[in-house]
N, C-alpha and C. Protein backbone atom coordinates (compact mmCIF):
# COMPACT_ATOMS: atom_id res chain seq x y z
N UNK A 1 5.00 -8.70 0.66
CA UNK A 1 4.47 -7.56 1.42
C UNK A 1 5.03 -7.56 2.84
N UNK A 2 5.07 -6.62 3.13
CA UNK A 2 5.52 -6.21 4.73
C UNK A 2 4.71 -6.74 5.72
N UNK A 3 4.92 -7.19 7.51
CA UNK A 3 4.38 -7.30 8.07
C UNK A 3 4.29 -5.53 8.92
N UNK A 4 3.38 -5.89 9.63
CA UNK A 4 2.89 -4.19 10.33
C UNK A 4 4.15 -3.68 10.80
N UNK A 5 4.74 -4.35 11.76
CA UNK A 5 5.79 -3.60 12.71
C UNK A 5 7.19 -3.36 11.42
N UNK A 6 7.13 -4.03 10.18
CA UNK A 6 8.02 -3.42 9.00
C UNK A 6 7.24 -2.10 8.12
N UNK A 7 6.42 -1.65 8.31
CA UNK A 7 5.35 -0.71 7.42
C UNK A 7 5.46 0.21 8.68
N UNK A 8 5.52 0.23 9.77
CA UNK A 8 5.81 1.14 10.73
C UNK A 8 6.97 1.87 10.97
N UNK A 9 7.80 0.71 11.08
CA UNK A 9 9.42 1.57 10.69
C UNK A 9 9.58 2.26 9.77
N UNK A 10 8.83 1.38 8.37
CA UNK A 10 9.55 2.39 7.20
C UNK A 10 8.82 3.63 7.56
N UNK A 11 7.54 3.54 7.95
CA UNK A 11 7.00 5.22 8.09
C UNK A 11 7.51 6.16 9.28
N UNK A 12 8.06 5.30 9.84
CA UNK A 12 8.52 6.22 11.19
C UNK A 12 9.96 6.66 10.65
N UNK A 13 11.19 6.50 9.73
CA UNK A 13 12.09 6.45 9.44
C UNK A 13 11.91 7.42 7.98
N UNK A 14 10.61 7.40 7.83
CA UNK A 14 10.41 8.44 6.39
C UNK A 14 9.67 9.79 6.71
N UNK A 15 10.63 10.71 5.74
CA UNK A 15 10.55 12.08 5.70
C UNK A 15 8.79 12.66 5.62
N UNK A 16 7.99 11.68 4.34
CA UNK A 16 7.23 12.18 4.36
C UNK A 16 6.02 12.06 5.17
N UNK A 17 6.06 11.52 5.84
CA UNK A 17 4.73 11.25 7.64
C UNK A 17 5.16 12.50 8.47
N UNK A 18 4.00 13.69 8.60
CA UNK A 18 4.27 14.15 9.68
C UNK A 18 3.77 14.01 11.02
N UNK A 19 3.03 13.00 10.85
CA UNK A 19 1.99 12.19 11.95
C UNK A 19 3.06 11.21 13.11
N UNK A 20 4.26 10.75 12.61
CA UNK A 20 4.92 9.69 13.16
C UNK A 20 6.18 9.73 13.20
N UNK A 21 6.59 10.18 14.25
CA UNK A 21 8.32 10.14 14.50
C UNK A 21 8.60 9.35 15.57
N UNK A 22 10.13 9.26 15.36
CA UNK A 22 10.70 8.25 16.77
C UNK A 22 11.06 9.37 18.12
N UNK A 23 10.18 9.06 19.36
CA UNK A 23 10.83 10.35 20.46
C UNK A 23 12.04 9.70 21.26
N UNK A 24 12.16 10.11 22.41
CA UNK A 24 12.82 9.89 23.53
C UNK A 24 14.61 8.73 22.66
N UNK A 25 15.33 9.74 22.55
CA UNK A 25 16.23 8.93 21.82
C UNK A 25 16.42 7.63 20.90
N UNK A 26 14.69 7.73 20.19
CA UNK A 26 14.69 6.19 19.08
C UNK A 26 13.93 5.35 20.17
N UNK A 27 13.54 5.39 21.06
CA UNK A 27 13.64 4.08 21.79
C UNK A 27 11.45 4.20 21.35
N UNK A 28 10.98 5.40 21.48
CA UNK A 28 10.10 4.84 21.59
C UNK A 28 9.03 5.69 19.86
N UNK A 29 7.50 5.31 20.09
CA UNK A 29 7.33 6.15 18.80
C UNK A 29 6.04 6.81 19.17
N UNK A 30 6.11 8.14 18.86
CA UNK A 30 5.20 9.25 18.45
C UNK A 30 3.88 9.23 17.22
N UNK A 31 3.47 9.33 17.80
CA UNK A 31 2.14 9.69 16.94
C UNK A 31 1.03 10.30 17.48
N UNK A 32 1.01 11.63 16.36
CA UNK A 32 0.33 12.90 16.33
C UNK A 32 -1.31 12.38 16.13
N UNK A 33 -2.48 11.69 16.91
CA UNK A 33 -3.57 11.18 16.77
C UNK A 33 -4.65 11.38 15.52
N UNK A 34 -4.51 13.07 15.74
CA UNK A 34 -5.55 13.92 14.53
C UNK A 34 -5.16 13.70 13.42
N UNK A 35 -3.59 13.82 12.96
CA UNK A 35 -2.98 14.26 12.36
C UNK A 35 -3.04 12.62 11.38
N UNK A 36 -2.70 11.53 12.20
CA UNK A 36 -2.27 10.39 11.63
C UNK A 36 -3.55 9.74 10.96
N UNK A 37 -4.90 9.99 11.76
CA UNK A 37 -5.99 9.49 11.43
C UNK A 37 -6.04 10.43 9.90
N UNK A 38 -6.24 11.26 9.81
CA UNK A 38 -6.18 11.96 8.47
C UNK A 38 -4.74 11.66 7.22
N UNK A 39 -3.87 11.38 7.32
CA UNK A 39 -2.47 11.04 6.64
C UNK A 39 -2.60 9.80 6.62
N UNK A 40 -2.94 9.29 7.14
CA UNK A 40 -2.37 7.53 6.92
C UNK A 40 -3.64 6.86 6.82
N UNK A 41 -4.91 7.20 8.00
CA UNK A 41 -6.07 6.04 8.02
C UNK A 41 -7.17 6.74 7.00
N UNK A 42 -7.41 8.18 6.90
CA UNK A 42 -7.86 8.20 6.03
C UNK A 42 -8.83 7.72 4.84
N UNK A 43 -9.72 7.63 4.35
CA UNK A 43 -9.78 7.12 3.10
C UNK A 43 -9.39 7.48 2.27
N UNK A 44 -8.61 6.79 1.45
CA UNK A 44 -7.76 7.08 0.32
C UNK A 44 -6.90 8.72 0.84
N UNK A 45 -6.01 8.46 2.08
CA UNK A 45 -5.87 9.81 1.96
C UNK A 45 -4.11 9.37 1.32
N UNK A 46 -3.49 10.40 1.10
CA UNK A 46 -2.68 10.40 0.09
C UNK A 46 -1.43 9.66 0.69
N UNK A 47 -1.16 9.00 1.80
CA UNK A 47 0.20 8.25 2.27
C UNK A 47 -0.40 6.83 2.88
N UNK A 48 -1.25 6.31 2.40
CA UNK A 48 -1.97 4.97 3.34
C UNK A 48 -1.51 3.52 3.14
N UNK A 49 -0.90 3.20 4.42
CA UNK A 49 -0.23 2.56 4.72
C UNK A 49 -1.41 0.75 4.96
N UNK A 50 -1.60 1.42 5.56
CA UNK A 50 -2.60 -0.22 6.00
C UNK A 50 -3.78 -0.21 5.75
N UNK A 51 -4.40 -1.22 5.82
CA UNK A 51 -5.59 -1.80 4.87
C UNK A 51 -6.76 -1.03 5.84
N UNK A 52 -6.74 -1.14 7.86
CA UNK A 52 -7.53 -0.25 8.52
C UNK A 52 -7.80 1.27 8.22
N UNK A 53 -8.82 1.71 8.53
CA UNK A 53 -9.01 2.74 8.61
C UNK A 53 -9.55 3.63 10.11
N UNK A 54 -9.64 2.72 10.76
CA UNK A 54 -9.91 3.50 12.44
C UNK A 54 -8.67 3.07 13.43
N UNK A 55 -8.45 4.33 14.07
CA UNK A 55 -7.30 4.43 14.44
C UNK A 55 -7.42 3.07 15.84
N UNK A 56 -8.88 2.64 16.24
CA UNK A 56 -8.98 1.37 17.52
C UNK A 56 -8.50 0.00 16.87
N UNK A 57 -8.47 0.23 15.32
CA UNK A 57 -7.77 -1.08 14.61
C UNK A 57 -6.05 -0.93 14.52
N UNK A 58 -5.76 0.40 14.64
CA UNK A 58 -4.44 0.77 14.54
C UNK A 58 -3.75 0.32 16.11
N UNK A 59 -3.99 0.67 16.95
CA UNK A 59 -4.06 0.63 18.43
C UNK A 59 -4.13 -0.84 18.80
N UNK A 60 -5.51 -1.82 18.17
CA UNK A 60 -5.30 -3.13 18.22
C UNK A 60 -3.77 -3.71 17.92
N UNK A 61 -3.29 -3.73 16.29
CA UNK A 61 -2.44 -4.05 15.80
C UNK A 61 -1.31 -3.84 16.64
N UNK A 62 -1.31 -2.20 17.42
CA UNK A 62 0.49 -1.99 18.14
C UNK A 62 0.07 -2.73 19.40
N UNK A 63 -0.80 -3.46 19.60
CA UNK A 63 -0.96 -4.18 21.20
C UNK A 63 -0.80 -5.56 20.85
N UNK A 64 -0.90 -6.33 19.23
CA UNK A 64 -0.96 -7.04 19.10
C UNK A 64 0.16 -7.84 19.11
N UNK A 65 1.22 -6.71 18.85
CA UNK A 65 2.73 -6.74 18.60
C UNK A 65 3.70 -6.83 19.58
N UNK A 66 2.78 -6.03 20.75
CA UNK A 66 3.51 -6.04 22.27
C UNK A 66 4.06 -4.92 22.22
N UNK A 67 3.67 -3.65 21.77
CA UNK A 67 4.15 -1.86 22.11
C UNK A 67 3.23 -1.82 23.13
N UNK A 68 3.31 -1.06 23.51
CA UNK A 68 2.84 -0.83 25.02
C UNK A 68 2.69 0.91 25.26
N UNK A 69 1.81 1.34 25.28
CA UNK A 69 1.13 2.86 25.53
C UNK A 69 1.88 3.55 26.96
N UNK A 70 3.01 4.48 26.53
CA UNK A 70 3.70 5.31 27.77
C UNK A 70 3.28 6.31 27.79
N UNK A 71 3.38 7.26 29.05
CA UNK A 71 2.85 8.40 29.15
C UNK A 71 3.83 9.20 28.56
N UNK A 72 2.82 10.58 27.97
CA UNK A 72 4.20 11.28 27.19
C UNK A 72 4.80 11.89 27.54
N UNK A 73 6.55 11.82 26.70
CA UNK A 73 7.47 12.67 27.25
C UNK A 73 7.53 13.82 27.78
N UNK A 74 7.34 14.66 29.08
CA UNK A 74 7.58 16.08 29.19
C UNK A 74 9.34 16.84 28.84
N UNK A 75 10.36 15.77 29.03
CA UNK A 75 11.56 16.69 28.58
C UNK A 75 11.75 16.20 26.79
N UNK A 76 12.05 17.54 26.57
CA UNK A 76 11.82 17.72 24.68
C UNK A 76 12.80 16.95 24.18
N UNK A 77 12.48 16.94 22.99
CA UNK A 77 13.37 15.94 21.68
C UNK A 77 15.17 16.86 21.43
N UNK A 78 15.76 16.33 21.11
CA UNK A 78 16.86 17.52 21.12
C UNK A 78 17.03 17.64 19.70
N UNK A 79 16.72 16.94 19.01
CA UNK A 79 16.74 17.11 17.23
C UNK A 79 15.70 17.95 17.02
N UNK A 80 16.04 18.98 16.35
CA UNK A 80 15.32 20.36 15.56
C UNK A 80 14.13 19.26 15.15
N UNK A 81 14.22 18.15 14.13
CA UNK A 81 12.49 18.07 13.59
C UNK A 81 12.06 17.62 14.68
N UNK A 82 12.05 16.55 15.43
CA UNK A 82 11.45 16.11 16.24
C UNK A 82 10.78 17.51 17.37
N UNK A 83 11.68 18.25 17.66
CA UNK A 83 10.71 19.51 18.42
C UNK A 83 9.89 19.91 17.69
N UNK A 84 10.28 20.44 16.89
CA UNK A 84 8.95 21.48 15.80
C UNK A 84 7.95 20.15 15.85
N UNK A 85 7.95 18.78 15.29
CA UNK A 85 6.89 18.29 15.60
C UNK A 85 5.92 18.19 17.01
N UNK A 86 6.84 18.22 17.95
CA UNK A 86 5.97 18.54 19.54
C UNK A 86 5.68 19.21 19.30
N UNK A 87 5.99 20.64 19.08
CA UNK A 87 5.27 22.13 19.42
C UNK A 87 4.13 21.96 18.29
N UNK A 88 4.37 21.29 17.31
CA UNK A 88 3.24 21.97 16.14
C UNK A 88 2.30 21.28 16.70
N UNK A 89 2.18 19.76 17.43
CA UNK A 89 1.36 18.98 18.00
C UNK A 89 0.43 19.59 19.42
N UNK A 90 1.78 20.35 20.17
CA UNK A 90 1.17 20.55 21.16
C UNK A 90 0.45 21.58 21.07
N UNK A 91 0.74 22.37 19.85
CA UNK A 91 -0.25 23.85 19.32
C UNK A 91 -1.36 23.70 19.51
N UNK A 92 -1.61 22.32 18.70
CA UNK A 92 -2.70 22.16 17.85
C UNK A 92 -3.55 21.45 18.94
N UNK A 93 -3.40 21.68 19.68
CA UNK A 93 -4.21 20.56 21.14
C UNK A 93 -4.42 19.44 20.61
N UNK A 94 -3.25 18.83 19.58
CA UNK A 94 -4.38 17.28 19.55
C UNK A 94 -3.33 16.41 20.35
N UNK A 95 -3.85 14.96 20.57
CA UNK A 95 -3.45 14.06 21.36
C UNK A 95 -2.27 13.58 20.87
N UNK A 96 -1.18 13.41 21.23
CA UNK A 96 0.35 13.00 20.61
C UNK A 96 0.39 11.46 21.89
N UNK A 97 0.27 10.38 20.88
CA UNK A 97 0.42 9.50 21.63
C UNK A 97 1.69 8.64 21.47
N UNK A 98 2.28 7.75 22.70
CA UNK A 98 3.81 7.14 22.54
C UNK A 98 3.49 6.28 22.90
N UNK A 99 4.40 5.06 21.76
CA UNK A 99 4.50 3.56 22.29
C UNK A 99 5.58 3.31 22.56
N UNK A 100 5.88 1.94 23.15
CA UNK A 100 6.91 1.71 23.51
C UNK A 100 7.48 -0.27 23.03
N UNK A 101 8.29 -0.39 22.40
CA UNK A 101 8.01 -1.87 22.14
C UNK A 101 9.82 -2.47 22.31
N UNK A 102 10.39 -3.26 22.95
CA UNK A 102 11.51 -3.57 23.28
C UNK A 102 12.44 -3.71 22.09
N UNK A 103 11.76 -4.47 20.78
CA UNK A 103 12.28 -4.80 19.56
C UNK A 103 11.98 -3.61 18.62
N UNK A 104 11.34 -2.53 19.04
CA UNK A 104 11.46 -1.33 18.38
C UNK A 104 12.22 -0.42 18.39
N UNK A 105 13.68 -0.31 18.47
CA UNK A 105 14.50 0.64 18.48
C UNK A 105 15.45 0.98 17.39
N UNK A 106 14.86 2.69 17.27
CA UNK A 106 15.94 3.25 16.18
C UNK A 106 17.82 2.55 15.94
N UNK A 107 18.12 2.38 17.17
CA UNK A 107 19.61 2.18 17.21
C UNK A 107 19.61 0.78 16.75
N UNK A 108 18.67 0.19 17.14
CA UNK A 108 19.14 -1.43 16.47
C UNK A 108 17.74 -2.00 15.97
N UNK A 109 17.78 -1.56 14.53
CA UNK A 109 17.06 -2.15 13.46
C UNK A 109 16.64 -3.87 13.60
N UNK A 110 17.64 -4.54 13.62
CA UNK A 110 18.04 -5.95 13.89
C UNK A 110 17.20 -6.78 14.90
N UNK A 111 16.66 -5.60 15.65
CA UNK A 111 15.91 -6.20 16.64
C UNK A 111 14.26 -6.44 15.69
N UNK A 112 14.29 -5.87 14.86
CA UNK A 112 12.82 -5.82 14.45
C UNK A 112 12.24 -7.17 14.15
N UNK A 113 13.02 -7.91 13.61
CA UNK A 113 12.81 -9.35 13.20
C UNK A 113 12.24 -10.22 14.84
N UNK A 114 12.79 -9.78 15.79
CA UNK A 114 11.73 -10.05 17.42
C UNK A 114 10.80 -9.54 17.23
N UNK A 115 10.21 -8.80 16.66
CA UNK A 115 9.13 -8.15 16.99
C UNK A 115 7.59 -8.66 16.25
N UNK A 116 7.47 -9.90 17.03
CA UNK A 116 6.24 -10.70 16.72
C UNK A 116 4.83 -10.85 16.93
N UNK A 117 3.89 -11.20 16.19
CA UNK A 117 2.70 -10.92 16.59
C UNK A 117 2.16 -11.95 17.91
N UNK A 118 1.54 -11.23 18.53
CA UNK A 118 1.18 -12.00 20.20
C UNK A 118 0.62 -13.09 19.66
């Protein structure tokens, strides 16, 4: 089985989460609050990833790892999905929150194996 920060990538790297993309050129990661608590934490909702179900256990886990909570991007994504996901987020007034973790980057996968629990 996967550890968290490998169950994160694969969902941040997969088509079907619309709760979780990578922003600010890969470096950091998005997540749509409303959106993710319903898609992923859910009970039994239809893409569930981890054994939690409240998003303060989700939040534990990315602090546990050493991501770190940035304020969010105001200049936009330049990839077509990644916008439509801001706008549909920012439509919807819900909270779009970004982490940030050194061994988390789209461009170098390789780093993920750093990316250890505190």
């Amino acid at each position: 089985s996967l550890c968290f920060p490998q169950k994160l990538w694969k969902m941040v790297e997969s088509e079907q989460f619309q709760s979780i993309w990578w922003s600010k050129g890969g470096k950091r990661v998005a997540i749509n609050e409303e959106l993710f608590k319903a898609e992923v934490l859910g009970n039994g909702g239809p893409l569930r990833v981890f054994a939690m179900q409240s998003m303060k256990s989700f939040i534990r886990q990315l602090n546990a790892y050493g991501f770190t909570k940035m304020p969010r991007d105001v200049k936009r994504s330049a990839s077509l999905p990644e916008f439509l996901a801001e706008e549909a987020a920012a439509s919807a007034h819900s909270q779009v929150l970004c982490y940030y973790n050194p061994s988390f980057n789209r461009q170098h996968p390789h780093l993920l194996r750093t990316c250890k629990r505190r």
